[in-house]
C-alpha atoms as a PDB file:
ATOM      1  CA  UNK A   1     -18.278 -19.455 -10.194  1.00  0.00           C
ATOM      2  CA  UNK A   2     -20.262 -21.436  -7.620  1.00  0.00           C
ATOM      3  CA  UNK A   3     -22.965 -20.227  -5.584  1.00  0.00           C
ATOM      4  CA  UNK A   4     -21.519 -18.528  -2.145  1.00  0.00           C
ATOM      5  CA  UNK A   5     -23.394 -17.492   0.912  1.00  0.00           C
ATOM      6  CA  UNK A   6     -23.783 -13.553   0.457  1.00  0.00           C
ATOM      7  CA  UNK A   7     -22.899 -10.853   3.004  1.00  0.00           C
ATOM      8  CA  UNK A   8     -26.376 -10.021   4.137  1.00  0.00           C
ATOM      9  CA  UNK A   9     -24.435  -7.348   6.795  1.00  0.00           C
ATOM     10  CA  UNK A  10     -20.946  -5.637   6.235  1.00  0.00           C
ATOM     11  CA  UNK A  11     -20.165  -7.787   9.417  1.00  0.00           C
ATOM     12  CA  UNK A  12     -20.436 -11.149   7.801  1.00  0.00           C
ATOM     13  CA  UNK A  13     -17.321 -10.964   5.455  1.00  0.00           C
ATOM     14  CA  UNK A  14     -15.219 -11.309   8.564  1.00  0.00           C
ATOM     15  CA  UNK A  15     -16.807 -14.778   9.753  1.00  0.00           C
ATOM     16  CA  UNK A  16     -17.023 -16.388   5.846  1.00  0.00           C
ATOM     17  CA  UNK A  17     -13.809 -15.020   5.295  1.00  0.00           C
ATOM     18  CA  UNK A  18     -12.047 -17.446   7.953  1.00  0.00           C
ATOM     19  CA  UNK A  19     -14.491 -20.344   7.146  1.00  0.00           C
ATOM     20  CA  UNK A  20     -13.477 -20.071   3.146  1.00  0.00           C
ATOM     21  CA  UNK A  21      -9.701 -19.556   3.715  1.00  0.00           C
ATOM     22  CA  UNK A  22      -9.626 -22.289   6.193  1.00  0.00           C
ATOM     23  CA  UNK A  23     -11.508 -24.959   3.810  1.00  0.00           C
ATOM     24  CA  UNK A  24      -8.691 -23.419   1.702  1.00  0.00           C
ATOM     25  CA  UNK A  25     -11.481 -21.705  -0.748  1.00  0.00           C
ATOM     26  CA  UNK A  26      -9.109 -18.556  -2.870  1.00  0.00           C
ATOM     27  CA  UNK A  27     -12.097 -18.543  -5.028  1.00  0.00           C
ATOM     28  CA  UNK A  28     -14.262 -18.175  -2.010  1.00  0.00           C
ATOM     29  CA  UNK A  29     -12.370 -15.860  -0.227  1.00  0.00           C
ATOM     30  CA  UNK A  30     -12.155 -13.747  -3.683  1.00  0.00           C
ATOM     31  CA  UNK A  31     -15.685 -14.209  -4.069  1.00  0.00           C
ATOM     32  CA  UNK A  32     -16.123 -11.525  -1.138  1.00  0.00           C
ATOM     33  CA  UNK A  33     -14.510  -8.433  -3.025  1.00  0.00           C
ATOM     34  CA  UNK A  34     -15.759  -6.016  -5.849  1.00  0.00           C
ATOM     35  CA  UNK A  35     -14.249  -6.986  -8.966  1.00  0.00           C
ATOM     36  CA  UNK A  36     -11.618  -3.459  -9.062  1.00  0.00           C
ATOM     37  CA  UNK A  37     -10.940  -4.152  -5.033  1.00  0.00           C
ATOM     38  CA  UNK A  38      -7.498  -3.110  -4.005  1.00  0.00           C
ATOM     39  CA  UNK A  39      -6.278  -5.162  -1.254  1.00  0.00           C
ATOM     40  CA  UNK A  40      -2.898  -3.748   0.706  1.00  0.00           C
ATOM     41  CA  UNK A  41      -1.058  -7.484   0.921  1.00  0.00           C
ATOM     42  CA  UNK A  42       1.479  -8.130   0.870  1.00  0.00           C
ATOM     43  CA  UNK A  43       2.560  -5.865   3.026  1.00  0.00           C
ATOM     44  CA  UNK A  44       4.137  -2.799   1.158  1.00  0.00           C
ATOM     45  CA  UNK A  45       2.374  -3.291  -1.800  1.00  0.00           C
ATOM     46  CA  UNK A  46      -1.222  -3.947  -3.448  1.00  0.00           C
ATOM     47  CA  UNK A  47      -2.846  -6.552  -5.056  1.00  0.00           C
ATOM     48  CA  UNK A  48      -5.698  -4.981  -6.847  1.00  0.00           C
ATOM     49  CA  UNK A  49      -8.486  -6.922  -8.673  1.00  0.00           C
ATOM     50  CA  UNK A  50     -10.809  -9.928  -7.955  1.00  0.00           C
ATOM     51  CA  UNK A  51      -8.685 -12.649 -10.263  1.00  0.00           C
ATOM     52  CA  UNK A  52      -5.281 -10.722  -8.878  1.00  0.00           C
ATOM     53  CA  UNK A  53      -7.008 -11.533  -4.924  1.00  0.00           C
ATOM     54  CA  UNK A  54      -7.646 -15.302  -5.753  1.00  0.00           C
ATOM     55  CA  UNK A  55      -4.416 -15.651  -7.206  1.00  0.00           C
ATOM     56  CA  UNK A  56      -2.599 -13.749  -4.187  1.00  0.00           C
ATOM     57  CA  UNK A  57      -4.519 -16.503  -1.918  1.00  0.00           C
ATOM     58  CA  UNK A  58      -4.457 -19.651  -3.827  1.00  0.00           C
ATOM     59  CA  UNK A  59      -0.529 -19.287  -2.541  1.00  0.00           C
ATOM     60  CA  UNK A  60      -1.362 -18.281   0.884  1.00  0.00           C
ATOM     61  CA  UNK A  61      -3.968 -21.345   1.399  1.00  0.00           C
ATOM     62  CA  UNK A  62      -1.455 -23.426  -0.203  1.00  0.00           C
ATOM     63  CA  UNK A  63       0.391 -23.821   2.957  1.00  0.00           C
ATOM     64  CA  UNK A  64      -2.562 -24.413   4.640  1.00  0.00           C
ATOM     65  CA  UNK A  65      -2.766 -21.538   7.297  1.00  0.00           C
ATOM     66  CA  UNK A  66      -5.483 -21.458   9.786  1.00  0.00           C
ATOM     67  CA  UNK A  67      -7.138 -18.657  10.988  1.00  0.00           C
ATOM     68  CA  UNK A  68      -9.124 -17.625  14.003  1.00  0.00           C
ATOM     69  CA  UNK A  69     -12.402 -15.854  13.881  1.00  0.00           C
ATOM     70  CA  UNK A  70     -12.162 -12.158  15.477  1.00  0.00           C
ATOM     71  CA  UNK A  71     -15.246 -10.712  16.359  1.00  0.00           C
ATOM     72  CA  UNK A  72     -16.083  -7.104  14.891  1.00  0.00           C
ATOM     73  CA  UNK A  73     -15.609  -3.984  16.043  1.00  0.00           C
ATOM     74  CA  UNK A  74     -18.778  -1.501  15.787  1.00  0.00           C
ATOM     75  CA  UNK A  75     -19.749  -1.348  11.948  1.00  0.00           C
ATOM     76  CA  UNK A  76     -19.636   2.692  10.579  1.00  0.00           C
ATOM     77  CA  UNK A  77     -21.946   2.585   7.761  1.00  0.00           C
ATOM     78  CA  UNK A  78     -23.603   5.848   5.462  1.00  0.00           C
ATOM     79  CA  UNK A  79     -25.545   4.439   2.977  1.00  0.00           C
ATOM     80  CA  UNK A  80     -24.080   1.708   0.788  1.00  0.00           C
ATOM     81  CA  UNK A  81     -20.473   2.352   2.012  1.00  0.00           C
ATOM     82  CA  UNK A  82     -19.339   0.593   5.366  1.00  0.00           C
ATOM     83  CA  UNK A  83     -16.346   0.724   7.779  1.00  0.00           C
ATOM     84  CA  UNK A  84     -15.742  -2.857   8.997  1.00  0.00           C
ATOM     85  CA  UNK A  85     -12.523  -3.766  11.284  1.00  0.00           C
ATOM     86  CA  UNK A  86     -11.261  -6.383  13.822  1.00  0.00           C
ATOM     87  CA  UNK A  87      -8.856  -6.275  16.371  1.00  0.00           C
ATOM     88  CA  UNK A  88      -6.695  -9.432  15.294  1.00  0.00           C
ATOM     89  CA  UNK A  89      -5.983 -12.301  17.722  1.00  0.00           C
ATOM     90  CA  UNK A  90      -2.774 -12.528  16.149  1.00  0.00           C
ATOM     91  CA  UNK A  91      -1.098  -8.783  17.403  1.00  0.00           C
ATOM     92  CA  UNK A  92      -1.141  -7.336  13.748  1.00  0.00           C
ATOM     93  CA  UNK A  93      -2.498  -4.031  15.259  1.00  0.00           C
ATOM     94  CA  UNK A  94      -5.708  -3.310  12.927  1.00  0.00           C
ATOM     95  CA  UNK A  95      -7.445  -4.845  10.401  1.00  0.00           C
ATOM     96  CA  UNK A  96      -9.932  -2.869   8.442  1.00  0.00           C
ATOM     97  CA  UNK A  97     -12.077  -2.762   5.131  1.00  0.00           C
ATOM     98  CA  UNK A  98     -14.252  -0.624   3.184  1.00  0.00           C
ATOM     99  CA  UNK A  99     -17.436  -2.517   1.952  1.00  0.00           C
ATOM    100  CA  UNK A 100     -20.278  -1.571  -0.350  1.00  0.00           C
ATOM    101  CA  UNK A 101     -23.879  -2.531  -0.488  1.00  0.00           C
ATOM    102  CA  UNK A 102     -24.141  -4.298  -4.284  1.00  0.00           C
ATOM    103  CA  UNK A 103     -27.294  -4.054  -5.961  1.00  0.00           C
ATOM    104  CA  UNK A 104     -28.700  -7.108  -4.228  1.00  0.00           C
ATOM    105  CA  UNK A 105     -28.466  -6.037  -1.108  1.00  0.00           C
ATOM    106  CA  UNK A 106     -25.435  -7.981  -0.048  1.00  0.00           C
ATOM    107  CA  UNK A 107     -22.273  -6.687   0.486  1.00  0.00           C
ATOM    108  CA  UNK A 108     -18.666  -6.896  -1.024  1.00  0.00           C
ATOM    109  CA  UNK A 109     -14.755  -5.755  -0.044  1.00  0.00           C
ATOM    110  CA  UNK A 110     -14.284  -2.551  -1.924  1.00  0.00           C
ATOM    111  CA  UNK A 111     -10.429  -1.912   0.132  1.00  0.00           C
ATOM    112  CA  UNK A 112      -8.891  -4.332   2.679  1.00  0.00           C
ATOM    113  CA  UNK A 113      -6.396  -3.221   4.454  1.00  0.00           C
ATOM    114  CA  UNK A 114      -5.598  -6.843   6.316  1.00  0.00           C
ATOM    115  CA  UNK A 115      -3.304  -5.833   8.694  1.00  0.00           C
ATOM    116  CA  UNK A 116      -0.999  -2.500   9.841  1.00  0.00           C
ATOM    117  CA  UNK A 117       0.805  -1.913  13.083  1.00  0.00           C
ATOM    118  CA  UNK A 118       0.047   0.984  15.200  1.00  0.00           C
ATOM    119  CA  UNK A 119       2.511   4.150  15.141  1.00  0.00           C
ATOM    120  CA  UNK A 120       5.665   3.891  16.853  1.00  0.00           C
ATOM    121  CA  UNK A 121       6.483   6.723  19.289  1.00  0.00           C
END
């Protein structure tokens, strides 16, 4: 695997996240989760594994989407475990992840949950 630019903060995922997918990078943007991460995409189901997460976006890059960078919400983090989320540009309702501190000090996608819509009334 190539040499990526680490997480130094749980925030960071978010911003190489959109630069990897949009130099259509699956092997990038896999490169930011835990090898057993579970990912909830596509919707209704789970995609669960680092190889499982490149494969799941070497078809979504394929068509060559581009996405816009959406700047964090406040980061919740107790000790090696983080809360990181976004309110997306593109009206998804939420985007959130769980992230852990690896042993390096940099920081990987343990769950993504990429996108949800609020409750309906």
């Amino acid at each position: 695997m190539p040499e990526y630019e680490k997480a130094m903060r749980p925030e960071d995922i978010t911003r190489l996240f959109v630069e990897r997918s949009n130099a259509g990078d699956a092997a990038g943007v896999a490169a930011l989760y835990e090898e057993g991460a579970v990912m909830a995409y596509p919707p209704g189901t789970q995609t669960v594994g680092r190889d499982a997460i490149q494969a799941l976006w070497e078809k979504v890059l394929a068509n060559r989407p581009h996405f816009e960078p959406e700047q964090p919400l406040p980061t919740l983090i107790s000790g090696d475990i983080a809360l990181t989320s976004t309110p997306p540009k593109d009206g998804a309702g939420a985007r959130a992840q769980v992230v852990r501190r690896q042993s390096d000090g940099s920081w990987l996608r343990l769950l993504d949950q990429p996108e949800f819509a609020p409750p309906t009334r």
